[in-house]
PDB file of N, CA and C in Angstrom:
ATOM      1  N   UNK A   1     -42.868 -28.438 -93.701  1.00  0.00           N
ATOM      2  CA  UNK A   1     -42.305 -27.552 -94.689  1.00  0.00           C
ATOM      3  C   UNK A   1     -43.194 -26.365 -94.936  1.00  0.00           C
ATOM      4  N   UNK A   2     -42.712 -25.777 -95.958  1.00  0.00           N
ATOM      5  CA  UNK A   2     -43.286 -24.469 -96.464  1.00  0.00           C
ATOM      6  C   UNK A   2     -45.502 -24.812 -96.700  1.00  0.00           C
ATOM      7  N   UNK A   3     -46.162 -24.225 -95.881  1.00  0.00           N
ATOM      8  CA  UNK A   3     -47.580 -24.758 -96.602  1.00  0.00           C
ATOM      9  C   UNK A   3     -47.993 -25.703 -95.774  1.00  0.00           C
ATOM     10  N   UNK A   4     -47.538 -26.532 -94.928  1.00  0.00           N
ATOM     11  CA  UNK A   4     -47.564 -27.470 -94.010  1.00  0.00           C
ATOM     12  C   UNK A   4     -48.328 -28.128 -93.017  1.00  0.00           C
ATOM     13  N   UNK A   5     -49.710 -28.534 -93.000  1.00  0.00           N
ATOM     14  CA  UNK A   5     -50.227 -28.597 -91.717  1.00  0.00           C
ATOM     15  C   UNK A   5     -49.629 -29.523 -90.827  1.00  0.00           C
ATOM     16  N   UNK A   6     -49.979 -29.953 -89.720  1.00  0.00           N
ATOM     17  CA  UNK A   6     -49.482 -30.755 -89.141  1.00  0.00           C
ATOM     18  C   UNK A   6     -50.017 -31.945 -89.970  1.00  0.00           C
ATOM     19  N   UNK A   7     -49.308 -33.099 -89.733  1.00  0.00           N
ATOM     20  CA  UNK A   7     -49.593 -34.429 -90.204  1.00  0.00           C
ATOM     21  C   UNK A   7     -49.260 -34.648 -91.509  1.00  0.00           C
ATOM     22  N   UNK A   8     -49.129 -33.402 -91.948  1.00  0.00           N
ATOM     23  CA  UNK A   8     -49.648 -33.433 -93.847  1.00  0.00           C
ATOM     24  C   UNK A   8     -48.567 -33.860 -94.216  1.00  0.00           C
ATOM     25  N   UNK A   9     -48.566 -34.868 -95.163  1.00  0.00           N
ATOM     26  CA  UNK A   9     -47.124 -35.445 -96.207  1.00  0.00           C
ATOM     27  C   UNK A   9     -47.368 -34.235 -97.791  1.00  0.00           C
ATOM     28  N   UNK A  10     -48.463 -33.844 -98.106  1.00  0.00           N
ATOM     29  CA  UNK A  10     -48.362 -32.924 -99.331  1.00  0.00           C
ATOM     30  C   UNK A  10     -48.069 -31.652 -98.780  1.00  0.00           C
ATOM     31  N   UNK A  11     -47.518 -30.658 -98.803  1.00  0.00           N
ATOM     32  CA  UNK A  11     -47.392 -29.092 -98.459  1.00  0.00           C
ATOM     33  C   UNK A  11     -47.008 -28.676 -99.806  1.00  0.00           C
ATOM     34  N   UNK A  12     -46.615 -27.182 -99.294  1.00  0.00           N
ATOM     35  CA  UNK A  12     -46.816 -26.616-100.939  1.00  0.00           C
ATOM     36  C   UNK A  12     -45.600 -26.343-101.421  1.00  0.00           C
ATOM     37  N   UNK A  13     -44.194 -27.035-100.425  1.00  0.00           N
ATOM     38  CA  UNK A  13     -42.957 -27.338-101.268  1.00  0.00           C
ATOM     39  C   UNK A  13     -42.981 -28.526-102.111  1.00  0.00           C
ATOM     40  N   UNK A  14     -43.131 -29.382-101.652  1.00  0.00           N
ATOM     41  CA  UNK A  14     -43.655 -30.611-102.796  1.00  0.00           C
ATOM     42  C   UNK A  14     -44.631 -30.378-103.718  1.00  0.00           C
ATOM     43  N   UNK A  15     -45.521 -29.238-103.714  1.00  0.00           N
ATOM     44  CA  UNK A  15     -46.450 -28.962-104.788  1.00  0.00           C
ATOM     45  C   UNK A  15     -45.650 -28.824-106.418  1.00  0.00           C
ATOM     46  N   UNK A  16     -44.689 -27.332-105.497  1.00  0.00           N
ATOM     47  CA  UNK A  16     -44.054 -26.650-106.597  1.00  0.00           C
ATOM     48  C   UNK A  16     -42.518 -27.078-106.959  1.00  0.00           C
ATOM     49  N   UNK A  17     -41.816 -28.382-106.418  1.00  0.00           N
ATOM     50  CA  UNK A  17     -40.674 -28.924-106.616  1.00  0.00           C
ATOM     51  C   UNK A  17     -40.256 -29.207-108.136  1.00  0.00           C
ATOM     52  N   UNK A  18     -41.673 -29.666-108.419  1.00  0.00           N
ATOM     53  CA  UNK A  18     -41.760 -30.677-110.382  1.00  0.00           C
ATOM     54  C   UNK A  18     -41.487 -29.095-111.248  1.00  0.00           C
ATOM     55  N   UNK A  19     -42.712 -27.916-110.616  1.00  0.00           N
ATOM     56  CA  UNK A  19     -42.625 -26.685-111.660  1.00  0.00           C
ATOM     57  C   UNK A  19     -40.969 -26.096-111.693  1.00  0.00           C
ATOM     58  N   UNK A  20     -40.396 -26.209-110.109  1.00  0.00           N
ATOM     59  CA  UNK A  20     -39.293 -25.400-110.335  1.00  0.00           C
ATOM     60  C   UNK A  20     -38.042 -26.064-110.681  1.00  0.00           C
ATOM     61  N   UNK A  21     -38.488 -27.487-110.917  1.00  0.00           N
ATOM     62  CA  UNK A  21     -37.074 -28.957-111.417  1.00  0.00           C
ATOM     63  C   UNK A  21     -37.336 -28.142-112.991  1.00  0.00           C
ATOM     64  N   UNK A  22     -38.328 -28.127-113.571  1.00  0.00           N
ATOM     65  CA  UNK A  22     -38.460 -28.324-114.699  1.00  0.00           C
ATOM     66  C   UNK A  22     -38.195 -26.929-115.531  1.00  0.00           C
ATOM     67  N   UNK A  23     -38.566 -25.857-114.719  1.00  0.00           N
ATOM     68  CA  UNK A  23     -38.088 -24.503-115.229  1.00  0.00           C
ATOM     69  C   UNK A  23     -39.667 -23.621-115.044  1.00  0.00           C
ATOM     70  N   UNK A  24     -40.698 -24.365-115.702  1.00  0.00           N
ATOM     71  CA  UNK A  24     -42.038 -23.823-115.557  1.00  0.00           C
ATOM     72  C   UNK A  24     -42.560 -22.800-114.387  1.00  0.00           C
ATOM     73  N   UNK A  25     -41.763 -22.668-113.551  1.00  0.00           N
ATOM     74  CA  UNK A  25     -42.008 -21.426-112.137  1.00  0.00           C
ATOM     75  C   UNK A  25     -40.489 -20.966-112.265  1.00  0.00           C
ATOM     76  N   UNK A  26     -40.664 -20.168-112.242  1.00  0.00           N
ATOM     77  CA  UNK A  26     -39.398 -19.138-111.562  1.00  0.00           C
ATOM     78  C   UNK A  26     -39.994 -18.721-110.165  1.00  0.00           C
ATOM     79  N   UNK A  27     -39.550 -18.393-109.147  1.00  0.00           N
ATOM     80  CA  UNK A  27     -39.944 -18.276-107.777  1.00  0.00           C
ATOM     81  C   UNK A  27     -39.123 -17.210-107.343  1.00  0.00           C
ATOM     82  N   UNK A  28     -39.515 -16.196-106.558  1.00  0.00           N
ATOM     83  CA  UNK A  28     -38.573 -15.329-104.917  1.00  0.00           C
ATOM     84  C   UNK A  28     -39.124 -15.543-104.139  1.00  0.00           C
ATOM     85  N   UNK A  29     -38.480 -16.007-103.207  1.00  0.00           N
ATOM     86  CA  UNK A  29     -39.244 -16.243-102.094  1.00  0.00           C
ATOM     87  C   UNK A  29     -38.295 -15.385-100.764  1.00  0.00           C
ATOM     88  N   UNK A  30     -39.004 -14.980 -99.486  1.00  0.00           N
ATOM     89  CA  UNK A  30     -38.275 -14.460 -98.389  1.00  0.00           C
ATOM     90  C   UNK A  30     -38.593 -15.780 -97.076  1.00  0.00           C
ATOM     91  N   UNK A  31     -37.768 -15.181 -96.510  1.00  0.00           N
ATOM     92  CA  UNK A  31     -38.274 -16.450 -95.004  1.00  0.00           C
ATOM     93  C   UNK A  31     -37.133 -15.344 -94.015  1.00  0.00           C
ATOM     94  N   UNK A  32     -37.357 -16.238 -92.629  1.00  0.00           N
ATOM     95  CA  UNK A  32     -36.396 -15.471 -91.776  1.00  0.00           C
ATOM     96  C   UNK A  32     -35.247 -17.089 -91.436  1.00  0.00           C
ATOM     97  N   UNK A  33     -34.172 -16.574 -91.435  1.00  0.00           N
ATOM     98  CA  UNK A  33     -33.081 -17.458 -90.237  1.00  0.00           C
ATOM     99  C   UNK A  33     -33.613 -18.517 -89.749  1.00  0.00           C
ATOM    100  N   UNK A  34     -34.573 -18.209 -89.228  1.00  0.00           N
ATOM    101  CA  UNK A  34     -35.366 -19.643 -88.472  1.00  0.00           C
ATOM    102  C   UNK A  34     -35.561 -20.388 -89.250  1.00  0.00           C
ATOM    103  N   UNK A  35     -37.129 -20.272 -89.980  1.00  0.00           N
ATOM    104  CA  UNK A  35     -37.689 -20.896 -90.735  1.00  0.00           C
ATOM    105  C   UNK A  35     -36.773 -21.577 -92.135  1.00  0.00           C
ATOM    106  N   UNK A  36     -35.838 -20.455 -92.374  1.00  0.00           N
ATOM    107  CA  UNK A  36     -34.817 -21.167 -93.153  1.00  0.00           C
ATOM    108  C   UNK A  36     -33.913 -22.558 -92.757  1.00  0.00           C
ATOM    109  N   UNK A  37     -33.741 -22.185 -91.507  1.00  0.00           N
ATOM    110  CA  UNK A  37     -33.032 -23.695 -90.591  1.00  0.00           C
ATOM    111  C   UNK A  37     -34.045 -24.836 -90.853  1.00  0.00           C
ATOM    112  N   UNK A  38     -35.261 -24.450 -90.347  1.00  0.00           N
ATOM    113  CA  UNK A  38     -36.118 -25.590 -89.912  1.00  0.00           C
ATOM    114  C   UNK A  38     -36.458 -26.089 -91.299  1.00  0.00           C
ATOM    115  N   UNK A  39     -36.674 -25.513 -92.740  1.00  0.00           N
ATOM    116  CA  UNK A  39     -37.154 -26.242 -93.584  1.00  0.00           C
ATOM    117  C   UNK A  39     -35.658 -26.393 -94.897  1.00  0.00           C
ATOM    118  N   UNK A  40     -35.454 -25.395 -95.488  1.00  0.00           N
ATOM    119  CA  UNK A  40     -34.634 -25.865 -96.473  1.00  0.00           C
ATOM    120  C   UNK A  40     -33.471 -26.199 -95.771  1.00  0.00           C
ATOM    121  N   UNK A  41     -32.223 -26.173 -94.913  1.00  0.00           N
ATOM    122  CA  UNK A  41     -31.649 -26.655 -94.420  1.00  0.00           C
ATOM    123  C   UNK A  41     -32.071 -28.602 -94.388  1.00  0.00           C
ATOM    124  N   UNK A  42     -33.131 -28.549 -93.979  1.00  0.00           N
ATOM    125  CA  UNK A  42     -33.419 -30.194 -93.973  1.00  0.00           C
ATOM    126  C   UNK A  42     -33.975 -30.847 -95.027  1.00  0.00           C
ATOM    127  N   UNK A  43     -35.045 -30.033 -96.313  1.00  0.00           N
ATOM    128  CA  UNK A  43     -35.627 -30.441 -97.210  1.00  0.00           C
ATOM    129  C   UNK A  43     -34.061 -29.920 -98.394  1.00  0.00           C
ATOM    130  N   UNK A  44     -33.595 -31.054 -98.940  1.00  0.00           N
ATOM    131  CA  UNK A  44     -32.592 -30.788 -99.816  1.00  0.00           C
ATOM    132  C   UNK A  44     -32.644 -30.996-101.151  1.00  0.00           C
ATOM    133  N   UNK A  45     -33.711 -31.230-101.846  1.00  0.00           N
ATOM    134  CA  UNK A  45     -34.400 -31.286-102.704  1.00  0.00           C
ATOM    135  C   UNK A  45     -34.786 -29.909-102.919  1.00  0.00           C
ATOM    136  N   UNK A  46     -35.544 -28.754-102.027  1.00  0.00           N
ATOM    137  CA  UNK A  46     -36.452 -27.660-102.438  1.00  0.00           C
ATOM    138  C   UNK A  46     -35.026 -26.756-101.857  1.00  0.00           C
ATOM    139  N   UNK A  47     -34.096 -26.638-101.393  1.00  0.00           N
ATOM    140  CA  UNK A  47     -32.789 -26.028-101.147  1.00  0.00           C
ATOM    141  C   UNK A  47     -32.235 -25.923-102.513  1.00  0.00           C
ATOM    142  N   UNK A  48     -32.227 -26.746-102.997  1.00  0.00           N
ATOM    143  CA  UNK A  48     -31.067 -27.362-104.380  1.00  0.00           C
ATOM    144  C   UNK A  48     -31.768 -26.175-105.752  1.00  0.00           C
ATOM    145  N   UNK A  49     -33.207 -26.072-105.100  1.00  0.00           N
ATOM    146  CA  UNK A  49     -33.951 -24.975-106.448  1.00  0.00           C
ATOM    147  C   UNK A  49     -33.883 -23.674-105.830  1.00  0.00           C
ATOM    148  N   UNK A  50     -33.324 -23.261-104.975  1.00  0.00           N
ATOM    149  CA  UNK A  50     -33.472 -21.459-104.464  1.00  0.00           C
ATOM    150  C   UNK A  50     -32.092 -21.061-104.258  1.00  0.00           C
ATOM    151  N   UNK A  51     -31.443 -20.334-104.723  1.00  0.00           N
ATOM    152  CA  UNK A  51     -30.340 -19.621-104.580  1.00  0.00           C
ATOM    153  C   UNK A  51     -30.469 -18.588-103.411  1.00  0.00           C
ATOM    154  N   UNK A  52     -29.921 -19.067-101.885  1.00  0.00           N
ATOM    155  CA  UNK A  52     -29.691 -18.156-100.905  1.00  0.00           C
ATOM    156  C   UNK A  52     -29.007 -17.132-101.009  1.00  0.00           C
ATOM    157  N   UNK A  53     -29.603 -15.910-100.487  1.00  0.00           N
ATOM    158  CA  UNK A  53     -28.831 -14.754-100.276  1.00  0.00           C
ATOM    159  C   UNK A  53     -29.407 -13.837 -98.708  1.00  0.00           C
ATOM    160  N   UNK A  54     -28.707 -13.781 -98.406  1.00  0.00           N
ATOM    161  CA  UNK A  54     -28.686 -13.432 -96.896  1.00  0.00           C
ATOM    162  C   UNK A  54     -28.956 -11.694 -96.964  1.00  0.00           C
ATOM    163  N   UNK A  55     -29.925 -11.382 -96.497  1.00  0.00           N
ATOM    164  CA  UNK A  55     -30.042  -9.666 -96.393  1.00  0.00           C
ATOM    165  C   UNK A  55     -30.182  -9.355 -94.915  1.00  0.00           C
ATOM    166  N   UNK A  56     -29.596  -8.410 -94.658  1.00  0.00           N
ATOM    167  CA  UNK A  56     -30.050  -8.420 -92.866  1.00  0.00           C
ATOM    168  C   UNK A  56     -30.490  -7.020 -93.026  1.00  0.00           C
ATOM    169  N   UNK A  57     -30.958  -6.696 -91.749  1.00  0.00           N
ATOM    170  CA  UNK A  57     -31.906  -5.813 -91.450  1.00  0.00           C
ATOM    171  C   UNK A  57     -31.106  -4.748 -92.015  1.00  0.00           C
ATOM    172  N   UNK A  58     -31.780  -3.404 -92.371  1.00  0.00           N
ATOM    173  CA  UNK A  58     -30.763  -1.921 -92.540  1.00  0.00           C
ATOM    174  C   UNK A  58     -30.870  -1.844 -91.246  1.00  0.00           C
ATOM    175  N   UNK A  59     -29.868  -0.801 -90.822  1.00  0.00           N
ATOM    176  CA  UNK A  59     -29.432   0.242 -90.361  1.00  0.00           C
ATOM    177  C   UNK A  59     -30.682   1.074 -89.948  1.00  0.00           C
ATOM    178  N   UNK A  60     -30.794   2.542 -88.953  1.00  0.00           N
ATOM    179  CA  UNK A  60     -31.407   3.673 -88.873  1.00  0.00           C
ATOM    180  C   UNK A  60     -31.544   4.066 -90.403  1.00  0.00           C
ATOM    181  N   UNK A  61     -30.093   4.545 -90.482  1.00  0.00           N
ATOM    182  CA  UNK A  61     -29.845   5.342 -91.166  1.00  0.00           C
ATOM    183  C   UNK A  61     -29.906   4.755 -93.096  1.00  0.00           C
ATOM    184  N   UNK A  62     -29.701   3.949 -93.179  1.00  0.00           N
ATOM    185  CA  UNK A  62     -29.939   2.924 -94.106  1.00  0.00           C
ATOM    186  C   UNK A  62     -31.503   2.858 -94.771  1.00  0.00           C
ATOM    187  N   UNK A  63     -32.075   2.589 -93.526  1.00  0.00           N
ATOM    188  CA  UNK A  63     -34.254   3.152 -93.844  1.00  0.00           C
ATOM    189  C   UNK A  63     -34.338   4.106 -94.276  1.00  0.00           C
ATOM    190  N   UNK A  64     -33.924   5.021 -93.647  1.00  0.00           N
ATOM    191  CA  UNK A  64     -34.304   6.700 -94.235  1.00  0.00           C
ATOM    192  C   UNK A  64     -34.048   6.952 -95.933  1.00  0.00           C
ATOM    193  N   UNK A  65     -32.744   6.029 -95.939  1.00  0.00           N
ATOM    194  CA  UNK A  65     -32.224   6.134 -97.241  1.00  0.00           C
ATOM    195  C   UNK A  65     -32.752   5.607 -98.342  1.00  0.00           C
ATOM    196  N   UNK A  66     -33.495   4.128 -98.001  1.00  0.00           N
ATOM    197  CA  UNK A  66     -34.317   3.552 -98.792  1.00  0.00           C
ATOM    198  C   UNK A  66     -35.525   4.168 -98.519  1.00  0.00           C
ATOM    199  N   UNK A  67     -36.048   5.048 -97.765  1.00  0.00           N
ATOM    200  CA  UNK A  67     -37.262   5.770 -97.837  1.00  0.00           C
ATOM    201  C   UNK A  67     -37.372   6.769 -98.512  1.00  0.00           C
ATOM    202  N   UNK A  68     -36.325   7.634 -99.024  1.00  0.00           N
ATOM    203  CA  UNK A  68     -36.004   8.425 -99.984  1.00  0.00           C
ATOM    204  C   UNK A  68     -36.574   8.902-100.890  1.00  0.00           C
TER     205      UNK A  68
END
């Protein structure tokens, strides 16, 4: 998961699961497609606390605009 070494059963989604069950963290977090598959897709516990929203890349013309 998120924080993860190999082997490790603690990472730092199970750190912050209790703060964000309970309200005590508010969190944003980013990831890409992938990493989204490989961890919250399967951890459904730390899924159940982040509200997905999908942003995809801008545009050319879209950058310039947010460069503004």
């Amino acid at each position: 998961g998120a924080g993860s070494s190999m082997g490790s059963t603690m990472d730092a989604s199970n750190l912050i699961k209790p703060a964000l069950a309970n309200g005590t963290l508010r969190c944003i977090g980013s990831t890409t497609f992938q990493e989204y598959r490989q961890v919250f897709e399967k951890d459904h516990a730390l899924s159940r606390r982040f509200q997905k929203i999908d942003v995809n890349e801008p545009s050319i013309a879209e950058t310039i605009d947010i460069l503004r």
